[in-house]
N, C-alpha and C. Protein backbone atom coordinates (compact mmCIF):
# COMPACT_ATOMS: atom_id res chain seq x y z
N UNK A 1 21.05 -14.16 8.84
CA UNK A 1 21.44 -15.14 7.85
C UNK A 1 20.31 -15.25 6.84
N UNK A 2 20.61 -15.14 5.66
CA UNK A 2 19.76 -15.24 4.33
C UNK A 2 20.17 -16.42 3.73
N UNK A 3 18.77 -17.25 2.96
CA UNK A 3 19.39 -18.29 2.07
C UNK A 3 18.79 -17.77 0.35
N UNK A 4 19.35 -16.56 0.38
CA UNK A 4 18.80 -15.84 -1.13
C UNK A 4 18.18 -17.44 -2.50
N UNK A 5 17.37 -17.25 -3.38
CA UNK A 5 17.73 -18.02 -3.96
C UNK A 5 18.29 -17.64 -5.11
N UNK A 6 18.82 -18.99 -5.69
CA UNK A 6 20.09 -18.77 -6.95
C UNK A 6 19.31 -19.22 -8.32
N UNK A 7 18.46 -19.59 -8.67
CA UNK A 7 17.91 -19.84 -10.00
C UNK A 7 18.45 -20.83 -10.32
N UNK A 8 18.86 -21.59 -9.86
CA UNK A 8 19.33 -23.33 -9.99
C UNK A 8 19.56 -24.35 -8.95
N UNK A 9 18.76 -25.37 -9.63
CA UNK A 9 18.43 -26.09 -8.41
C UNK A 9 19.38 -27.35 -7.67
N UNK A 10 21.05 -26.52 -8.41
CA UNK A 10 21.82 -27.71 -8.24
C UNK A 10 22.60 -26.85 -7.29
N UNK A 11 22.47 -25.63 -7.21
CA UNK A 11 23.27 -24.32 -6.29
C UNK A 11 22.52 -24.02 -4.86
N UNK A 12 23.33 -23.57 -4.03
CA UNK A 12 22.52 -22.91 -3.24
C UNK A 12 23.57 -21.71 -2.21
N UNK A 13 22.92 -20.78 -1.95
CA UNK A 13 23.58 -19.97 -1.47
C UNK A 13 23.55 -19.50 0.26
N UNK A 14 24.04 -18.69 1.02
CA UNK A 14 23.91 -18.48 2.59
C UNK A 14 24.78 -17.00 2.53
N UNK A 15 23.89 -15.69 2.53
CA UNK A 15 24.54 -14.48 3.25
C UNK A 15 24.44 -14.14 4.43
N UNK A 16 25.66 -14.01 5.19
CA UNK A 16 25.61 -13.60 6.54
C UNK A 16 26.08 -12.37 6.68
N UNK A 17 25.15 -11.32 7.25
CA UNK A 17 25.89 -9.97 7.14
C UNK A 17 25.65 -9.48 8.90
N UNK A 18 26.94 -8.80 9.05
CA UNK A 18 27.25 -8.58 10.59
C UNK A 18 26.12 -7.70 11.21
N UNK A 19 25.86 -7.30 12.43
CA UNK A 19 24.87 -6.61 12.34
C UNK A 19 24.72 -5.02 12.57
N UNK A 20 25.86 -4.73 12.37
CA UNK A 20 26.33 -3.27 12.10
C UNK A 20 26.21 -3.13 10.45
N UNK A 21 26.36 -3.95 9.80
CA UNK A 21 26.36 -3.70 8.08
C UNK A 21 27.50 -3.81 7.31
N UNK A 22 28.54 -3.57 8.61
CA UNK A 22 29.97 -3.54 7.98
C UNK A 22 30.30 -4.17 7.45
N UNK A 23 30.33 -5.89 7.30
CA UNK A 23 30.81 -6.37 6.20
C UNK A 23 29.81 -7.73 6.48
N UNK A 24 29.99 -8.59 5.42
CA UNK A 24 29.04 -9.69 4.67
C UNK A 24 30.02 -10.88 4.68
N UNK A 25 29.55 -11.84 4.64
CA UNK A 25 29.89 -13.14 3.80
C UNK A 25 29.11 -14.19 3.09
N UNK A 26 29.29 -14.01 1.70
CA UNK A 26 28.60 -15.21 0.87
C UNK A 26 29.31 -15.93 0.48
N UNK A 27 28.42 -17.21 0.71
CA UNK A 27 28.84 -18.23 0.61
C UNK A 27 27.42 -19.35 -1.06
N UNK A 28 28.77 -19.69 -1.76
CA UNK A 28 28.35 -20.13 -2.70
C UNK A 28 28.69 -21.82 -3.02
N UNK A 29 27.36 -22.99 -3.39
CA UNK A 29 27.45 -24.30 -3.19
C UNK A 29 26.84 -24.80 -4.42
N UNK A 30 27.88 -26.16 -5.10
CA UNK A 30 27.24 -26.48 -6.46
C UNK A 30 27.25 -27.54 -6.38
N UNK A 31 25.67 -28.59 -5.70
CA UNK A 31 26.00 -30.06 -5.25
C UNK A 31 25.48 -30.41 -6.44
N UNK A 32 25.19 -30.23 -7.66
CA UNK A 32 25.03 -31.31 -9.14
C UNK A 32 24.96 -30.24 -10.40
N UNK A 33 25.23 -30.76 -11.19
CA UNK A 33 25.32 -30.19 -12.57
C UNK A 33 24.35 -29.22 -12.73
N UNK A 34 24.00 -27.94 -13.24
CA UNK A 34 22.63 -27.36 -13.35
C UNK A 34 22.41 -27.44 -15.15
N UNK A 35 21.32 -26.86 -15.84
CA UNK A 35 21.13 -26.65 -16.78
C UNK A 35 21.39 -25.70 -17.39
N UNK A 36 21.88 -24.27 -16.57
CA UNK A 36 22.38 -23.41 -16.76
C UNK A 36 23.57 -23.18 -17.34
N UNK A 37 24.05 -22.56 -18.28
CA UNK A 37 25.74 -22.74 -19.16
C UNK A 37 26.09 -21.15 -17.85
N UNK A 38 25.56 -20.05 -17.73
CA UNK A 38 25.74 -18.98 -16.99
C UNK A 38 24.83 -18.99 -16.10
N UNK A 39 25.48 -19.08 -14.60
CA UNK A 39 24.82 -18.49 -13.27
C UNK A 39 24.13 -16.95 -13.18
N UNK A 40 23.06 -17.53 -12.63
CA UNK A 40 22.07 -15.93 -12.90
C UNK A 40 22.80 -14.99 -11.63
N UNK A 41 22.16 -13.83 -12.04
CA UNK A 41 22.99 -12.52 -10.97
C UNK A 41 22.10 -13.68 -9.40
N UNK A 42 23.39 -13.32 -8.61
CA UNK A 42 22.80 -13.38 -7.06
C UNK A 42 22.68 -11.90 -6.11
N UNK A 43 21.55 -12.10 -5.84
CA UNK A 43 21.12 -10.75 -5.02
C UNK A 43 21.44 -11.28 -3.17
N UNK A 44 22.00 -9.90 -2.76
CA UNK A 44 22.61 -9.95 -1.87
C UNK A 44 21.83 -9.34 -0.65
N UNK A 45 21.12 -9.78 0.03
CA UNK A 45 20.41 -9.17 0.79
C UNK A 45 20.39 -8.67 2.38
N UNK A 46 19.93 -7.45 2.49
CA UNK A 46 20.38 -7.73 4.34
C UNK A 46 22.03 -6.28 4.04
N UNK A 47 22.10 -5.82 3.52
CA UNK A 47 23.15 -4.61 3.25
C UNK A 47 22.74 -3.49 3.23
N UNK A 48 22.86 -2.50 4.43
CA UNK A 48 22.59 -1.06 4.20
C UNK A 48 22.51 -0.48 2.99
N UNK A 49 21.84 -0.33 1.95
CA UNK A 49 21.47 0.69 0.80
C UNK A 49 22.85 1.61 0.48
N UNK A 50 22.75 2.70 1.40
CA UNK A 50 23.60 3.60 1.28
C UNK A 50 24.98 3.73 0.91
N UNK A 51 26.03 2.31 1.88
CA UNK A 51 27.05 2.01 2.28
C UNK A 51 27.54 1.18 0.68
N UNK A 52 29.04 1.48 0.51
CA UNK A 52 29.69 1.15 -0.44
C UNK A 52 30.73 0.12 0.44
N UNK A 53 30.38 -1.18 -0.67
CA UNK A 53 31.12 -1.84 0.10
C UNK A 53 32.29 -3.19 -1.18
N UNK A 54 33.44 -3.45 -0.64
CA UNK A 54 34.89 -3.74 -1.40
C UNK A 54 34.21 -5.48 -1.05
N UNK A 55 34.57 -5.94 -2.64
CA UNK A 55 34.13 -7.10 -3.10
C UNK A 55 35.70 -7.79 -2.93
N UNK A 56 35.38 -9.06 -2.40
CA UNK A 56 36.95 -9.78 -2.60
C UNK A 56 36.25 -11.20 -2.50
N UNK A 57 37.27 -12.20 -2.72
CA UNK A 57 37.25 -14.10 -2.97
C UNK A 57 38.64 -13.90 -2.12
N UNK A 58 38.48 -14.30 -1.07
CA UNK A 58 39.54 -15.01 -0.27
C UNK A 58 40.40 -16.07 -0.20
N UNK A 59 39.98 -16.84 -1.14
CA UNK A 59 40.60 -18.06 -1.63
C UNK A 59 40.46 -17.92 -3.13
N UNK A 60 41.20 -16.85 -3.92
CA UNK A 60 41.25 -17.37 -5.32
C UNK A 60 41.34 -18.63 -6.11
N UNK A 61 42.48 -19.26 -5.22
CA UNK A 61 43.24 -20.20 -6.21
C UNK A 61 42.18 -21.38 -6.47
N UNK A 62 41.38 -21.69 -5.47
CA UNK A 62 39.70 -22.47 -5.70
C UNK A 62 39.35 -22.55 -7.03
N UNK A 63 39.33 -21.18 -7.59
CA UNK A 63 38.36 -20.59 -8.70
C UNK A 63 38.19 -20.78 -9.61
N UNK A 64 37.36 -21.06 -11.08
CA UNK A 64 37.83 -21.35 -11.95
C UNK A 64 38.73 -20.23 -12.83
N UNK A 65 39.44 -20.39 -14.00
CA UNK A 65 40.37 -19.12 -14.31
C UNK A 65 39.51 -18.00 -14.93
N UNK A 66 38.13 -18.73 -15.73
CA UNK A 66 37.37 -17.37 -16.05
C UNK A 66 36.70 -16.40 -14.96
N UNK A 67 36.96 -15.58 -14.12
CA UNK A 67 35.87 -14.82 -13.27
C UNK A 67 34.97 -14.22 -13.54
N UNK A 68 33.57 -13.80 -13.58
CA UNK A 68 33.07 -12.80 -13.64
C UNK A 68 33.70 -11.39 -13.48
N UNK A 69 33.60 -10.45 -14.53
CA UNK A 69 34.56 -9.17 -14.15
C UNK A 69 34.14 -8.97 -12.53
N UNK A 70 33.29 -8.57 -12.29
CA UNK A 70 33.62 -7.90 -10.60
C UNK A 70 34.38 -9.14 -9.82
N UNK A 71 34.21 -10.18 -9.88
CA UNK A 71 35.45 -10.96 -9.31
C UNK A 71 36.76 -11.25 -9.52
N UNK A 72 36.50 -10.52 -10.80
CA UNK A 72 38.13 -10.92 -11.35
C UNK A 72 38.85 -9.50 -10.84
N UNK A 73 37.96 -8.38 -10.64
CA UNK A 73 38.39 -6.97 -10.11
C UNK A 73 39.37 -7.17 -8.86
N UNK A 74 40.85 -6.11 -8.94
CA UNK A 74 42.05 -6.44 -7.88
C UNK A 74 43.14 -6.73 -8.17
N UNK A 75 42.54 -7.43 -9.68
CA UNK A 75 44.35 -8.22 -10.16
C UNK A 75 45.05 -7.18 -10.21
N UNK A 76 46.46 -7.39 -10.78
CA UNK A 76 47.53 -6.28 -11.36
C UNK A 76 47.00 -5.46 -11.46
N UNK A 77 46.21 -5.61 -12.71
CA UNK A 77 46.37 -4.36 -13.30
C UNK A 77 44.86 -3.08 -13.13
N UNK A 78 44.40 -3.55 -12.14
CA UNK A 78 43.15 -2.64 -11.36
C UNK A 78 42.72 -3.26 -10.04
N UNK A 79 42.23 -2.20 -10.08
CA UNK A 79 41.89 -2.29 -8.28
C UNK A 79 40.48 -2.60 -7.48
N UNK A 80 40.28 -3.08 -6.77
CA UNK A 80 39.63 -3.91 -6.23
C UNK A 80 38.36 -3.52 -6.74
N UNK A 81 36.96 -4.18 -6.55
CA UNK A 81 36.02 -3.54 -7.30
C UNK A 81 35.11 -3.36 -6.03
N UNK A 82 34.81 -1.77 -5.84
CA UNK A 82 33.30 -1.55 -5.21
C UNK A 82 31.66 -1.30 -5.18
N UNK A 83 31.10 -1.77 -4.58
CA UNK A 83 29.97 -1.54 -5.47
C UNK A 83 28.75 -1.10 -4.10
N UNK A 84 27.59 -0.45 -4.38
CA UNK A 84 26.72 -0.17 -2.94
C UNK A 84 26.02 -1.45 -2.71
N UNK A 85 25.38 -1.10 -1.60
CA UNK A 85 24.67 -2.18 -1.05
C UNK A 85 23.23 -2.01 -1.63
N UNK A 86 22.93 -1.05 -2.33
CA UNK A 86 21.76 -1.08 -2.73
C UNK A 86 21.45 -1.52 -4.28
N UNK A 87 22.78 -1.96 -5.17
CA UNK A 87 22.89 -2.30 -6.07
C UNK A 87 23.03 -3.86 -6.13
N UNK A 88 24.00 -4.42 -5.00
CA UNK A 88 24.05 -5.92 -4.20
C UNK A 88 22.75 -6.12 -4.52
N UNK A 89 21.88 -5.58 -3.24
CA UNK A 89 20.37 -6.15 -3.00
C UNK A 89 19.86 -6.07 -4.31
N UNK A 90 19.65 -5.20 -5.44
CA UNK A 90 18.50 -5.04 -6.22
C UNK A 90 19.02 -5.81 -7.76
N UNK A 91 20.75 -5.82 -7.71
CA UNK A 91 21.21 -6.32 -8.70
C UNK A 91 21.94 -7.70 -9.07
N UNK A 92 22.74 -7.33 -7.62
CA UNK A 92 23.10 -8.82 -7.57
C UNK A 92 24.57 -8.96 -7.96
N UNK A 93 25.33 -10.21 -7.43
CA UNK A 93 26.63 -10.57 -7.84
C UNK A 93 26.69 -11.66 -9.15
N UNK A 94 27.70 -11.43 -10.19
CA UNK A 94 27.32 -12.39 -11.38
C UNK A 94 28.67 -13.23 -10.67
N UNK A 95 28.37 -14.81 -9.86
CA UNK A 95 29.26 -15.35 -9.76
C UNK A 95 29.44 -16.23 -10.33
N UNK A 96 30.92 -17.32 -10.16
CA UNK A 96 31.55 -18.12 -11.23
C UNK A 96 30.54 -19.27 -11.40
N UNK A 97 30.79 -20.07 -12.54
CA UNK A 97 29.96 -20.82 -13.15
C UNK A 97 31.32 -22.17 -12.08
N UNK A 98 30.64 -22.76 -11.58
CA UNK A 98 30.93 -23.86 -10.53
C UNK A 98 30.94 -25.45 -10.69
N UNK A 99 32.21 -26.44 -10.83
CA UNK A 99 31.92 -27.63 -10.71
C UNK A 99 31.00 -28.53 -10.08
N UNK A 100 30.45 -29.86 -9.78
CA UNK A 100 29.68 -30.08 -8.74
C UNK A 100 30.72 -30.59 -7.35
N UNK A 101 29.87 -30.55 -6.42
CA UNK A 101 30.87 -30.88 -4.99
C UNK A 101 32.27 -29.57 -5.15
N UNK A 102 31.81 -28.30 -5.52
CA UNK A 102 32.62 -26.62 -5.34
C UNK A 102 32.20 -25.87 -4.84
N UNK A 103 32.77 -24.92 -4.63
CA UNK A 103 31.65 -24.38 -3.94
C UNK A 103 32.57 -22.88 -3.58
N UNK A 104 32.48 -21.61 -3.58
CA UNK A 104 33.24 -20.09 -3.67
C UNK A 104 32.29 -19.44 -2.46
N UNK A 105 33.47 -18.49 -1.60
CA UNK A 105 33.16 -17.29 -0.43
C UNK A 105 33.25 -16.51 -0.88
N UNK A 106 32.35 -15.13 -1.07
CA UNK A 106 33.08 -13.94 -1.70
C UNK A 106 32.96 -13.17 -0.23
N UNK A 107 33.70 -12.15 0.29
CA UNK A 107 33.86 -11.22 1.26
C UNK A 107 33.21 -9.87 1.00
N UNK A 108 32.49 -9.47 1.54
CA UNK A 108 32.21 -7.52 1.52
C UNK A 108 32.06 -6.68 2.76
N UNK A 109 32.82 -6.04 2.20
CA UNK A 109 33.50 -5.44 3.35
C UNK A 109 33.42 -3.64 3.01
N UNK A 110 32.51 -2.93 4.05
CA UNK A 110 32.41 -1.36 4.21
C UNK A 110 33.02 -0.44 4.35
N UNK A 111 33.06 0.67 2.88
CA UNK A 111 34.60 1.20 3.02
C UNK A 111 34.27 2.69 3.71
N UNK A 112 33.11 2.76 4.53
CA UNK A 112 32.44 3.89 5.27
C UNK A 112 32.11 3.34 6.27
């Protein structure tokens, strides 16, 4: 379990990744307003490098309607978005900009 940090001090985050590598869960929390208009990339840590792994939000309807493209990746009209684990760790997920008392799961899951 990781508590990565998020660059705002009204957010806070928790990755749990299995211990085979196979798949992840982050979990994302917005207990007060931040100063931020855009959430900085979150880096995902604790993910095999190598391994390509399928980004999903399990509970869309939560969300707000703008997504970050890789979260909004799946709808109609394209398909789910993948990305490595070594890009996670070093780059990070750009997630949604969050009410206070909201709070978003994203899923990753190993397609090797």
């Amino acid at each position: 379990m990781h508590h990565p940090p998020t660059g705002d001090a009204g957010t806070s985050a928790t990755v749990v990744v299995a211990p085979d590598g196979g798949q992840a869960v982050v979990g994302l929390r917005r207990s007060a307003s931040g100063l931020r208009a855009l959430p900085p990339l979150l880096r995902v840590p604790g993910l095999p490098a190598e391994r390509r792994y399928r980004v999903s939000v399990p509970f869309p309807s939560a969300l707000p309607r703008e997504l970050p493209p890789l979260l909004a990746a799946g709808g109609p009209d394209d398909g789910p978005a993948d990305v490595t684990g070594a890009a996670l760790g070093a780059v990070g997920l750009r997630l949604p900009l969050l009410h206070p008392a909201h709070g978003v799961v994203v899923e990753l899951t190993a397609l090797d």
